[in-house]
N, C-alpha and C. Protein backbone atom coordinates (compact mmCIF):
# COMPACT_ATOMS: atom_id res chain seq x y z
N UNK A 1 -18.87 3.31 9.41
CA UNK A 1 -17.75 3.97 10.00
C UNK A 1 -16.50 3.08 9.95
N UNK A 2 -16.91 1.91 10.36
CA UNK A 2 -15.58 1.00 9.93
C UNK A 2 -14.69 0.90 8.54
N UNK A 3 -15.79 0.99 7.57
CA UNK A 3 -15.44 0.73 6.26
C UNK A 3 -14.61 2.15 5.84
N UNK A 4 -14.78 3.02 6.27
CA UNK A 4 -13.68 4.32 5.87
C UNK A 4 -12.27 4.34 6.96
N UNK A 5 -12.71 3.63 8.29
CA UNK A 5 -11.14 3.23 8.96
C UNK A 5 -10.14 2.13 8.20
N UNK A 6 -11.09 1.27 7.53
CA UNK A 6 -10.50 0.61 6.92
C UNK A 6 -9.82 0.72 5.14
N UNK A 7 -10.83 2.12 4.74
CA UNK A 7 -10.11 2.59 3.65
C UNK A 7 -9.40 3.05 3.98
N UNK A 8 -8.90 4.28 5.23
CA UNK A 8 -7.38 4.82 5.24
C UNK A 8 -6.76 3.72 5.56
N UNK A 9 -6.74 2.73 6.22
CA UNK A 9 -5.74 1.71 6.05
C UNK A 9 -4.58 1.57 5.08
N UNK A 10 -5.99 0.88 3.70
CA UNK A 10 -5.53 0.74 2.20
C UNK A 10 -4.99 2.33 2.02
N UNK A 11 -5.08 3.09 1.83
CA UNK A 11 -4.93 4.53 1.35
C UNK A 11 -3.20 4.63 2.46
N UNK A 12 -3.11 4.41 3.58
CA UNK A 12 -1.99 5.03 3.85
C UNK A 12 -0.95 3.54 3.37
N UNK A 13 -1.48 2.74 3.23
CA UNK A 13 -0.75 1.04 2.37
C UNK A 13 -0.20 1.66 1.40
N UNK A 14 -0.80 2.47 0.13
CA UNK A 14 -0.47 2.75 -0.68
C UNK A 14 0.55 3.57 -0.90
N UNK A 15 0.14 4.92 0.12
CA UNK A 15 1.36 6.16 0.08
C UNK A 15 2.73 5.14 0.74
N UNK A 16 2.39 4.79 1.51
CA UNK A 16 3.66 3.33 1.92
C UNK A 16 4.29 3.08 0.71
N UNK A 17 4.02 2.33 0.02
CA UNK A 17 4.34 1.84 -1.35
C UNK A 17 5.19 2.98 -1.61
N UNK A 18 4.54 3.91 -2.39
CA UNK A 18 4.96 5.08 -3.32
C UNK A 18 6.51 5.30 -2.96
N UNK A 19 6.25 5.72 -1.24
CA UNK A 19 7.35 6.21 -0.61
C UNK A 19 8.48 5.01 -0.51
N UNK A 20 8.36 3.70 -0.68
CA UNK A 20 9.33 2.71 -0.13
C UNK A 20 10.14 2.26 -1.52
N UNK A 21 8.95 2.30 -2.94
CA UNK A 21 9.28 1.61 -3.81
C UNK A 21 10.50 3.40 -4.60
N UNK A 22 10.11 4.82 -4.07
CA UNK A 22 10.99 5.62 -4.53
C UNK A 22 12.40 5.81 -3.90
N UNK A 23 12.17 5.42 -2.31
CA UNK A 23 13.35 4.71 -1.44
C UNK A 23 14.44 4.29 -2.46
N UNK A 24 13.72 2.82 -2.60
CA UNK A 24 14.39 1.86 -2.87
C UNK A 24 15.34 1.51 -4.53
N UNK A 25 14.19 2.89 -5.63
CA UNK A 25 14.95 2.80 -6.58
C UNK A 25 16.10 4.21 -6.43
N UNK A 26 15.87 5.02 -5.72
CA UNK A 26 16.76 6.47 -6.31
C UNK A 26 17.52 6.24 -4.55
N UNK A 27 17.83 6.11 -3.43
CA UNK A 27 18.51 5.82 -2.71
C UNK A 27 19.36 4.90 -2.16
N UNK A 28 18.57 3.47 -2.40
CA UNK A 28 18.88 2.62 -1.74
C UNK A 28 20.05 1.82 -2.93
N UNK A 29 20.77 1.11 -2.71
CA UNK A 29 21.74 -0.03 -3.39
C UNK A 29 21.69 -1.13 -2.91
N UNK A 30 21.82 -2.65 -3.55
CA UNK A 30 22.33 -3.87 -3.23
C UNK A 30 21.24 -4.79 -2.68
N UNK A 31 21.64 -5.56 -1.95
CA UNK A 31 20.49 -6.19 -1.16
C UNK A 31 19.07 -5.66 -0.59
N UNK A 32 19.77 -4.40 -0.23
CA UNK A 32 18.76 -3.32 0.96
C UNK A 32 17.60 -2.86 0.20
N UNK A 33 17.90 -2.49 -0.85
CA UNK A 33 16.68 -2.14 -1.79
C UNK A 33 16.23 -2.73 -2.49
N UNK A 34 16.62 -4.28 -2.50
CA UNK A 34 15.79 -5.60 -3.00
C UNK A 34 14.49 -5.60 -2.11
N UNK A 35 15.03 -5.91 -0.38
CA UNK A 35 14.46 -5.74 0.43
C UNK A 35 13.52 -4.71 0.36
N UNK A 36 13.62 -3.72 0.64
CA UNK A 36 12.78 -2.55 0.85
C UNK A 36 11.30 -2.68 -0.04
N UNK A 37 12.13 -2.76 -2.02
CA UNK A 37 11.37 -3.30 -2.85
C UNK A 37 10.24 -4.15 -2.92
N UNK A 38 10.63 -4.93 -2.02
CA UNK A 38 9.78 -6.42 -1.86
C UNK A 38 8.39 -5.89 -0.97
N UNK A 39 8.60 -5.25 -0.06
CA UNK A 39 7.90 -4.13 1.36
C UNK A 39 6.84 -3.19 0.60
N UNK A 40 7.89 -2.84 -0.55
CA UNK A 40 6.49 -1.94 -1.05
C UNK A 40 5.74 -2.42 -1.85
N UNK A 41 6.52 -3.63 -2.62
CA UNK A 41 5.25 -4.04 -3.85
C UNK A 41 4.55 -5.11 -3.04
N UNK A 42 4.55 -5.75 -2.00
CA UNK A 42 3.74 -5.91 -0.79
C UNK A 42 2.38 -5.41 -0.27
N UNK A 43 2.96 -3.83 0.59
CA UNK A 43 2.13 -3.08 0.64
C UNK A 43 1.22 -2.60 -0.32
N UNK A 44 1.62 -2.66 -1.83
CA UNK A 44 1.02 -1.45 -2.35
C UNK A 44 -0.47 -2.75 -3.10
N UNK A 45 0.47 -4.27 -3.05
CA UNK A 45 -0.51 -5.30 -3.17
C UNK A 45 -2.03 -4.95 -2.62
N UNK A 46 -1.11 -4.95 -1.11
CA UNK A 46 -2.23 -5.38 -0.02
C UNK A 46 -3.44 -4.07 0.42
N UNK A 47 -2.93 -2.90 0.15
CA UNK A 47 -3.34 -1.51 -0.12
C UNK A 47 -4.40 -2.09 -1.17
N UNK A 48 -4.08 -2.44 -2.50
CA UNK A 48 -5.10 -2.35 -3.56
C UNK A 48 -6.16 -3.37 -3.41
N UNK A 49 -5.73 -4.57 -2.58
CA UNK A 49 -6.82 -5.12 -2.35
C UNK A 49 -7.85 -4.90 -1.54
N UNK A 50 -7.07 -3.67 -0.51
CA UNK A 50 -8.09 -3.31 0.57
C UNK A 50 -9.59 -2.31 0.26
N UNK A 51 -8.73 -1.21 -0.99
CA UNK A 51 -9.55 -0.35 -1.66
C UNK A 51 -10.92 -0.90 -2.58
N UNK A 52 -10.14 -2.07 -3.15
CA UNK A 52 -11.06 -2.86 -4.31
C UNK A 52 -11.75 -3.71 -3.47
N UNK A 53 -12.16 -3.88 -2.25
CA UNK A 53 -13.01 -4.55 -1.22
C UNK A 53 -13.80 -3.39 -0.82
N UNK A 54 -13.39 -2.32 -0.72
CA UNK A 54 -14.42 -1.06 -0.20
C UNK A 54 -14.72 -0.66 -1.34
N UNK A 55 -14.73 -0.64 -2.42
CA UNK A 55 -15.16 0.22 -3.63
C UNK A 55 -16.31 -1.12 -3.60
N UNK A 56 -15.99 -2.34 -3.87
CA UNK A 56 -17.23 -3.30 -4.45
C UNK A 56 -18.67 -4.08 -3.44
N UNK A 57 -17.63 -3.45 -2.19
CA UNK A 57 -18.44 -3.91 -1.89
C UNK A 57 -19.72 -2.74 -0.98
N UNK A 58 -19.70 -1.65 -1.70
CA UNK A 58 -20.83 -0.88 -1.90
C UNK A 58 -20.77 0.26 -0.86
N UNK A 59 -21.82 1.15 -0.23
CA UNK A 59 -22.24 1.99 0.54
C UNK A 59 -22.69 1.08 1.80
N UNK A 60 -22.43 1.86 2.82
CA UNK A 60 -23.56 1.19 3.79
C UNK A 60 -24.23 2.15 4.54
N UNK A 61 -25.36 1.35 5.20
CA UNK A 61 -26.24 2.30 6.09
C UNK A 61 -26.44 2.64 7.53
């Protein structure tokens, strides 16, 4: 049960990303969307590492 609280984690990390890194190229200008930028390719890091820890490291019982 933990291991699927901890996949939506990664899973809402990701939609994070999607949403910050589309922010940041089609809204944002200048510094702010350097910033923002940085937030999502961050998240979307830390998202993929969370998924690729629950995918390998198997089923449980």
């Amino acid at each position: 049960m933990l291991k699927m609280y901890i996949s939506f984690a990664g899973i809402i990390l990701l939609f994070l990303a999607m949403g910050l890194i589309w922010l940041s190229r089609r809204k944002l200008k200048g510094w702010l969307a350097g910033v923002v930028s940085l937030l999502a390719y961050l998240s979307l890091v830390s998202g993929a590492l969370i998924i690729i820890y629950i995918v390998f490291t198997g089923p449980t019982r």
